[in-house]
Protein backbone atom coordinates (compact mmCIF):
# COMPACT_ATOMS: atom_id res chain seq x y z
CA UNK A 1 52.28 92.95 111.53
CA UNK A 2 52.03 96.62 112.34
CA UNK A 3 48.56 97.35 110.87
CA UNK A 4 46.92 101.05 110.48
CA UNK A 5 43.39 102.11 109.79
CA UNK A 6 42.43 105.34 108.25
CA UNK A 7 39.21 106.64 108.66
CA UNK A 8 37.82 109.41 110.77
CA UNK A 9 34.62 107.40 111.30
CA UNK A 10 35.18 105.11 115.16
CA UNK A 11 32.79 102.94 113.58
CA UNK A 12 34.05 102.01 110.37
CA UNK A 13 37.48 101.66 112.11
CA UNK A 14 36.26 99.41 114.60
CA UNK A 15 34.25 96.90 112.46
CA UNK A 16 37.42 97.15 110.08
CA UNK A 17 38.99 95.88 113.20
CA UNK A 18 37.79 93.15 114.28
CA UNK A 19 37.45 91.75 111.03
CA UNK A 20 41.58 92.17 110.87
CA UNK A 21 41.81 90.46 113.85
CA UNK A 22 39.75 87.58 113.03
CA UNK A 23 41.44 87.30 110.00
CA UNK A 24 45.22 87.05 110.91
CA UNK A 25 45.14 83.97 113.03
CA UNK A 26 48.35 82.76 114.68
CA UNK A 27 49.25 81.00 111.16
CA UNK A 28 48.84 83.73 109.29
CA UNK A 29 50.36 85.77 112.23
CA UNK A 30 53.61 84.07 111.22
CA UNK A 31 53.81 84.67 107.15
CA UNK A 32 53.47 88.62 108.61
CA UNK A 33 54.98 89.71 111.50
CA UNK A 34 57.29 91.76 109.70
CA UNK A 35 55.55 93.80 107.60
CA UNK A 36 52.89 97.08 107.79
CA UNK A 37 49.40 97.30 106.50
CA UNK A 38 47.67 100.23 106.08
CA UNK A 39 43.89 100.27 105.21
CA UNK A 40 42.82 103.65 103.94
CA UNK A 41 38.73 103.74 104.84
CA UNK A 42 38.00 106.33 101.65
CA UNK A 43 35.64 109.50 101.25
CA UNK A 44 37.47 110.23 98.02
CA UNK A 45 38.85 107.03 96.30
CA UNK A 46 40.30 108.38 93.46
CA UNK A 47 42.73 110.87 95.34
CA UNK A 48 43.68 108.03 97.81
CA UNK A 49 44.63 106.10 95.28
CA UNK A 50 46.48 108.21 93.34
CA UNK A 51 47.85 110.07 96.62
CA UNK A 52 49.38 106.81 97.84
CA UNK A 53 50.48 104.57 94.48
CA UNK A 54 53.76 104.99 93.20
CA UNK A 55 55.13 106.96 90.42
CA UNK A 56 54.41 103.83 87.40
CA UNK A 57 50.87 103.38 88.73
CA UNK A 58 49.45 106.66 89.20
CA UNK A 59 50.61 107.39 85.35
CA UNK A 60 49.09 103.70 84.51
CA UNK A 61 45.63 105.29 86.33
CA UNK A 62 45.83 108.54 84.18
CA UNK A 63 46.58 107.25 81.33
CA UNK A 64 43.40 104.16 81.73
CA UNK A 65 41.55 105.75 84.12
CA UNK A 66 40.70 104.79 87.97
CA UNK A 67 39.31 101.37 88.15
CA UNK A 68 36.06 100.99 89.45
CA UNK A 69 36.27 98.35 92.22
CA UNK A 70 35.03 98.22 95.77
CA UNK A 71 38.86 98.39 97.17
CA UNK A 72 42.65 98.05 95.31
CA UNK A 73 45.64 96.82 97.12
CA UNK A 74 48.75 98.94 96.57
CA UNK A 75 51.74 96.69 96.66
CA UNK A 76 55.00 97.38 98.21
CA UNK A 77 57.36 98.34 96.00
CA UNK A 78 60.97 97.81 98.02
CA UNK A 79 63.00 95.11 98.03
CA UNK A 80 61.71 93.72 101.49
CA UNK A 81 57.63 94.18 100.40
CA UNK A 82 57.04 95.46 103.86
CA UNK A 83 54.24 97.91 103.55
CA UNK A 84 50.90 97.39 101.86
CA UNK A 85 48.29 99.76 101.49
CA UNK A 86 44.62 98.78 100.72
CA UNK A 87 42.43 101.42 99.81
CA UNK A 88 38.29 100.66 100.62
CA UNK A 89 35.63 102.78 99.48
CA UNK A 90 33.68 104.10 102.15
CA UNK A 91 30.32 103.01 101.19
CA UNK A 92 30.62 99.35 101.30
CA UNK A 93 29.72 99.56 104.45
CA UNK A 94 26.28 100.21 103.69
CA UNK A 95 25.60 97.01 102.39
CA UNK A 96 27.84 95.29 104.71
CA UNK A 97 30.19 94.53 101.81
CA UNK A 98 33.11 95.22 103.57
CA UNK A 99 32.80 91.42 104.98
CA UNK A 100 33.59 89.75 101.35
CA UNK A 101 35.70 92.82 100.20
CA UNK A 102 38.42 93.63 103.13
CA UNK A 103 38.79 89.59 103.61
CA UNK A 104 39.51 89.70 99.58
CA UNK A 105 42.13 92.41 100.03
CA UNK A 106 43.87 90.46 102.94
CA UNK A 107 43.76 87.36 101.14
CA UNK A 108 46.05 88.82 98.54
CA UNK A 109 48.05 90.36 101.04
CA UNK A 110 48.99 86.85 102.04
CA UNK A 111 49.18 85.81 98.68
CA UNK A 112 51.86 88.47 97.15
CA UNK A 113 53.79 87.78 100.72
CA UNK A 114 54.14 84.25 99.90
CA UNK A 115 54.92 84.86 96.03
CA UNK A 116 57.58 87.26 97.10
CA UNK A 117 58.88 85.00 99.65
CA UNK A 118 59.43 82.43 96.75
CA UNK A 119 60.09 84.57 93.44
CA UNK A 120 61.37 88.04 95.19
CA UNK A 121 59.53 91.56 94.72
């Protein structure tokens, strides 16, 4: 898995890091090796999101507004689901939420990639 973090902060990037690398163990290393992951560290959630959703979802987040959780996943939306985005608000890191939060977000990367496998994108 090709994997990208966002951030300008060294910090942020590298606990973001290591908590990737922990996470994708040689099992999960398998389900993924194919696909990209970007994880957008975010100053300004509400333009990330809307700067990096598709056409459907950023009229979906007009239309009922921005949703106010700690990160969002942005799902792939080819046929071969082979980039995800997850978007993180900057200031879990404050409270060392980022622990429970990123893991959450990965876990349902792993989760859609296995539901695709099966039922397609």
């Amino acid at each position: 898995m090709k994997i990208d973090i966002i951030t300008e902060n060294h910090i942020l990037k590298s606990k973001t890091q290591d908590l990737v690398n922990e996470f994708f163990d040689i099992d999960k290393l398998s389900i993924v090796n194919d696909k990209q992951l970007q994880i957008i560290i975010s100053k300004n959630y509400e333009s990330d999101l809307l700067e990096n959703s598709n056409e459907l979802a950023t009229k979906c987040f007009i239309e009922n507004g921005i949703p106010e959780n700690k990160a969002i996943i942005i799902l792939p939306d080819d046929a071969n689901y082979s980039k995800f985005v997850i978007i993180v608000k900057e200031n879990i890191f404050e409270d060392r939420e980022y622990f429970s939060t990123i893991t959450h977000e990965l876990t349902h990367v792993i989760d859609f990639i296995n539901h695709f496998d099966e039922f397609g994108n």
